[in-house]
Protein backbone atom coordinates (compact mmCIF):
# COMPACT_ATOMS: atom_id res chain seq x y z
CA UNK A 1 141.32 72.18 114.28
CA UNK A 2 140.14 69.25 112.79
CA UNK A 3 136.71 69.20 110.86
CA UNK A 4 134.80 67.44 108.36
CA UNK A 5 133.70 70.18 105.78
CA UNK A 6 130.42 69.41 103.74
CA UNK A 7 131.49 71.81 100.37
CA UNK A 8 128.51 72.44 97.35
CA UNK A 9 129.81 72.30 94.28
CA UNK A 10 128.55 73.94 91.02
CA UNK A 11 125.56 72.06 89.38
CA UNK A 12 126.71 73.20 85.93
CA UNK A 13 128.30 76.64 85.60
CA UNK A 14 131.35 76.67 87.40
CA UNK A 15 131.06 80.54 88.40
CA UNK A 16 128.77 79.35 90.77
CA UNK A 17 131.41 78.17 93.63
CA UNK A 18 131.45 80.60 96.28
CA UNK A 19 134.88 82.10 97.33
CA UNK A 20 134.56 80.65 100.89
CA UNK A 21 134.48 76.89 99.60
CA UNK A 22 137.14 77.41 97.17
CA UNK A 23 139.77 78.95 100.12
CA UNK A 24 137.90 75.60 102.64
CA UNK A 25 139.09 73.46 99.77
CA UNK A 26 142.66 74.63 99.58
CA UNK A 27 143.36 74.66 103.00
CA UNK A 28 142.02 70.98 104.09
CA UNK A 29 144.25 68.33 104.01
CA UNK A 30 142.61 66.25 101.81
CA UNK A 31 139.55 66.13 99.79
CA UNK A 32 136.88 63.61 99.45
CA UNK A 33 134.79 63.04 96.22
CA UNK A 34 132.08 61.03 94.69
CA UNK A 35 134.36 60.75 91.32
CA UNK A 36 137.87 61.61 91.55
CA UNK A 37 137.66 62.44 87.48
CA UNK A 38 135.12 64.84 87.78
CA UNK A 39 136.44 66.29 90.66
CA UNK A 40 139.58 67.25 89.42
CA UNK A 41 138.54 69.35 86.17
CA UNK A 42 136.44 71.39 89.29
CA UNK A 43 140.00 71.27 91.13
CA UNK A 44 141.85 72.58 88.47
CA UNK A 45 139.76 74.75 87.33
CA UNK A 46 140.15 76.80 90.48
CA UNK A 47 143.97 75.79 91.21
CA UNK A 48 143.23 73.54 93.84
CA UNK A 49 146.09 70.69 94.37
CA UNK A 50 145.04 69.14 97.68
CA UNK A 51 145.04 65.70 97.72
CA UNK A 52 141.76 63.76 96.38
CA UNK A 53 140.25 60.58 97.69
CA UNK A 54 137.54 58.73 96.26
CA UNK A 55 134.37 58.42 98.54
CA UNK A 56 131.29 57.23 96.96
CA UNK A 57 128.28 54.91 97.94
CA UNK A 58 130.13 51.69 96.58
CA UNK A 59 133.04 52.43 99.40
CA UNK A 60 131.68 54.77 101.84
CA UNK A 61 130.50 52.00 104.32
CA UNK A 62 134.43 50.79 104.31
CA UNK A 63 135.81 53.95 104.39
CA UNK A 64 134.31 55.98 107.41
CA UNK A 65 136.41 54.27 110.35
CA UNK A 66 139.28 55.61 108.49
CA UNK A 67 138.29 59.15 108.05
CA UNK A 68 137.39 59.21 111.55
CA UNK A 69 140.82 58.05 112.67
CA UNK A 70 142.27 60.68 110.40
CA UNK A 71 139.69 63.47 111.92
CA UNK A 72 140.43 62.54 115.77
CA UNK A 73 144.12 62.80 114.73
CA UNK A 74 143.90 66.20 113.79
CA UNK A 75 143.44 66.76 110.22
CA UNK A 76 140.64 68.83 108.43
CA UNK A 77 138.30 67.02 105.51
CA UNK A 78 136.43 68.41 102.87
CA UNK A 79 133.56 66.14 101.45
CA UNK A 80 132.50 67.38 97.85
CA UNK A 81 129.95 65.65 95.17
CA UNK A 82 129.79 65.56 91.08
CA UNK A 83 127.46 68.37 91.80
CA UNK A 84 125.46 70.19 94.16
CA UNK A 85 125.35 69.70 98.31
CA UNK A 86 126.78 66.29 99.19
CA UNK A 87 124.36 64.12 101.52
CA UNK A 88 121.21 65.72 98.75
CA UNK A 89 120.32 62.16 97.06
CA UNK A 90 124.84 61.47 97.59
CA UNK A 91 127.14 60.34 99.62
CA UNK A 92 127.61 61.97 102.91
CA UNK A 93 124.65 61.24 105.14
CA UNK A 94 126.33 58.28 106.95
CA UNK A 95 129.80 60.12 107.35
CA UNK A 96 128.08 62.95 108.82
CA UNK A 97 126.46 61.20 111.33
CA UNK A 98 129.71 59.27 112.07
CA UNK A 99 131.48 62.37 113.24
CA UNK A 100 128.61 63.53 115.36
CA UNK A 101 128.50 60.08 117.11
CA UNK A 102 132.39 60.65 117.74
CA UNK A 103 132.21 64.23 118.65
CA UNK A 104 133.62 65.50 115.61
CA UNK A 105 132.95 68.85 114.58
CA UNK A 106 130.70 69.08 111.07
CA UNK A 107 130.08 72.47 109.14
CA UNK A 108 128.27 72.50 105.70
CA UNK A 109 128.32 75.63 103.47
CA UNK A 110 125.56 76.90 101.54
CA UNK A 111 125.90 76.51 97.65
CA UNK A 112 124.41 74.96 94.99
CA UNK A 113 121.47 72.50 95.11
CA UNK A 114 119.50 71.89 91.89
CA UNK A 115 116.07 71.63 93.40
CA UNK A 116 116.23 74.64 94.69
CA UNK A 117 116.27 76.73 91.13
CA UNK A 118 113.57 74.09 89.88
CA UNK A 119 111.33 74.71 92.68
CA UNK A 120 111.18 78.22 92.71
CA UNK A 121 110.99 78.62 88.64
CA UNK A 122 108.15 76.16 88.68
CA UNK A 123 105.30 78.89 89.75
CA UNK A 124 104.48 76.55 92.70
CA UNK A 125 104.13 77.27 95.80
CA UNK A 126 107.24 77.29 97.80
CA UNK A 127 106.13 77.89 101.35
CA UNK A 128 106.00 74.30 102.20
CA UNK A 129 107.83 71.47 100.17
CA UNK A 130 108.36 67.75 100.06
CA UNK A 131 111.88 66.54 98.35
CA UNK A 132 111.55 62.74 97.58
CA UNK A 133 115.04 62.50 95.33
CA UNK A 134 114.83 59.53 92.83
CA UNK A 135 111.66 57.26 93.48
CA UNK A 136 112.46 53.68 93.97
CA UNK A 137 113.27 51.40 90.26
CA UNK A 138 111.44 48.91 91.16
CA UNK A 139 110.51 47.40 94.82
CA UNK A 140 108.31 50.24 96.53
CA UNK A 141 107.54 52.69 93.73
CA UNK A 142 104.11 52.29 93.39
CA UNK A 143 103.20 52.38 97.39
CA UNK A 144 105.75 55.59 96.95
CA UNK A 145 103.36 56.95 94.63
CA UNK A 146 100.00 56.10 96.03
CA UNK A 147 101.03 57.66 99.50
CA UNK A 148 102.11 61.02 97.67
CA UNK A 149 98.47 60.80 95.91
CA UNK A 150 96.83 63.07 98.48
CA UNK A 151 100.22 65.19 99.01
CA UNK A 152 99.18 68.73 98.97
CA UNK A 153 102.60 69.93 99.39
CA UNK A 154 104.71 71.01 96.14
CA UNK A 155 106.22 67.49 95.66
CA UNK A 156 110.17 67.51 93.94
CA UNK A 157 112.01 64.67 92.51
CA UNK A 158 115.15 63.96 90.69
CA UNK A 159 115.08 61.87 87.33
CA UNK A 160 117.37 60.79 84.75
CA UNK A 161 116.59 60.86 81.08
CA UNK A 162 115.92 57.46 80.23
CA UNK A 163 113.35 57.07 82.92
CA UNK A 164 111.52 60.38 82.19
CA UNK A 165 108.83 58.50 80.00
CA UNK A 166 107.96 55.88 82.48
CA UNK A 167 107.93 58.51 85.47
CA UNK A 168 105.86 61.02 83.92
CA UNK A 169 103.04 57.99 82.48
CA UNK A 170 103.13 57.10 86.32
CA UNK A 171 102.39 60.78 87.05
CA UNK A 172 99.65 60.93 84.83
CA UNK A 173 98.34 57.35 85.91
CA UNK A 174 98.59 58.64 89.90
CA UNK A 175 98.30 62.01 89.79
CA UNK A 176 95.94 62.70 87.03
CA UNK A 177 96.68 63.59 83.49
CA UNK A 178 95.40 67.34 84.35
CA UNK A 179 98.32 67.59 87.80
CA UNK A 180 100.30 70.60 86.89
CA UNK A 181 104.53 69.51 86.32
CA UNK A 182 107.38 71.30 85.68
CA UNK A 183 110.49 69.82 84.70
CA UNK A 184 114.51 71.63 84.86
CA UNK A 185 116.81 69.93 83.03
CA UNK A 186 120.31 71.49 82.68
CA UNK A 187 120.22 73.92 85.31
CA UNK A 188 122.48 76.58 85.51
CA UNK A 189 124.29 75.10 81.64
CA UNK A 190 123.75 77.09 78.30
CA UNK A 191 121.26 74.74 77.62
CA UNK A 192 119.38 75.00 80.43
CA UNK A 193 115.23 74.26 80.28
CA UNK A 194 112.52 74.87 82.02
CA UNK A 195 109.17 73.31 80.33
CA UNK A 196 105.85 73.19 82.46
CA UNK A 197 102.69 71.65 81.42
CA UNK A 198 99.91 68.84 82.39
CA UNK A 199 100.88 65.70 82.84
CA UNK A 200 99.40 65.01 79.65
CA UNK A 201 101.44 67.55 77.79
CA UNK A 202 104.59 67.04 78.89
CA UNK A 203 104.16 63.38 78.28
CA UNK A 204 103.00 64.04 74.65
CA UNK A 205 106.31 66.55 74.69
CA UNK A 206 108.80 64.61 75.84
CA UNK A 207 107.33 61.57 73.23
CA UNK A 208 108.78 63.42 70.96
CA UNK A 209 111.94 65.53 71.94
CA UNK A 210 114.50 63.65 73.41
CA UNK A 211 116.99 65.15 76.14
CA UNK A 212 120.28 64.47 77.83
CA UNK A 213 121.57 66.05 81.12
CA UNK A 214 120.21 65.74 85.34
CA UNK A 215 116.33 66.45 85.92
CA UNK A 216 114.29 67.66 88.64
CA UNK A 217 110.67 67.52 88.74
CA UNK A 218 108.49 69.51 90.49
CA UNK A 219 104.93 68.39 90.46
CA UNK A 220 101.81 70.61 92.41
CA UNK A 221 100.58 69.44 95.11
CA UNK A 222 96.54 68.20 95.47
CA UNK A 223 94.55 70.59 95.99
């Protein structure tokens, strides 16, 4: 029966693909991924020779009539990211909502997602949540941050290294230097690190120890 497959892939350690996902992705007829390269060390890795078609935000737009013609013809797709639950800050969202328009059937499985570690290692509370992915660069940042001033939900956000600095000043400019911050990097990896802290002190950190590898934040909410 045909069906679009939304398959989470490990975040770091491989170990963590779940046996259901890796028998989905065998049996499909052809895979979609956010990078093909990356992809296929995952695909290898677990023996998996099904064909592999790019689909990432630079072609997604162009490329959804086409999977839909392939789905309503019969055939079964898997959509998988770098890392993680496609649609989560990737690719997927507008596909998804394609085959619901055209009465295609959609099933995501549960797997990896790396705010999900972050949030629940940060101490705060998890009860109730907001995930705002990667702020804006430029255009609408700083209304982004003054309407998440009086948040007081645990607040989550994705970052990459480079921008840490800037993010975390802006954090300590909005929120106060005193807000309470934790920040994952390298979840699930041998490196892996958890570091929690002021504002202030992770800014006066991170000044000081440089990093590599994908970041979540998790920030407290106002209280």
């Amino acid at each position: 029966m045909s069906k679009l497959y939304i398959i989470p892939t490990p975040i770091g350690n491989l170990k963590d693909m779940t046996f259901r996902a890796i028998e989905i992705l065998k049996d499909v007829d052809y895979i979609l991924a956010e990078d093909t390269r990356t992809s296929s060390k995952l695909l290898k890795h677990y023996e998996i020779t099904n064909k592999l078609v790019a689909h990432h935000q630079h072609n997604e737009h162009k490329a959804i009539d086409r999977i839909i013609t392939s789905l309503q013809g019969g055939e079964s797709v898997a959509l998988i990211s770098d890392a993680g639950t496609p649609a989560i800050s990737d690719p997927g969202f507008l596909l998804v909502r394609a085959c619901l328009d055209n009465d295609i059937k959609v099933e995501c499985l549960p797997g990896a997602t790396a705010f999900v570690p972050a949030l629940v290692n940060s101490g705060f509370p998890c009860d109730k949540f907001v995930f705002e992915g990667f702020l804006p660069h430029k255009k609408g940042r700083q209304t982004r941050l003054k309407l998440l001033q009086e948040e007081t939900r645990t607040i989550i956000f994705y970052e990459s290294p480079h921008r840490l600095l800037k993010t975390l000043f802006q954090f300590k400019e909005y929120f106060g230097e005193d807000r309470r911050i934790s920040i994952s990097r390298e979840l699930t990896k041998i490196y892996e690190e958890n570091k929690r802290g002021t504002a202030q002190e992770l800014l006066d950190y991170y000044s000081t120890n440089t990093l590599k590898g994908e970041i979540v934040i998790v920030v407290e909410g106002t209280h």
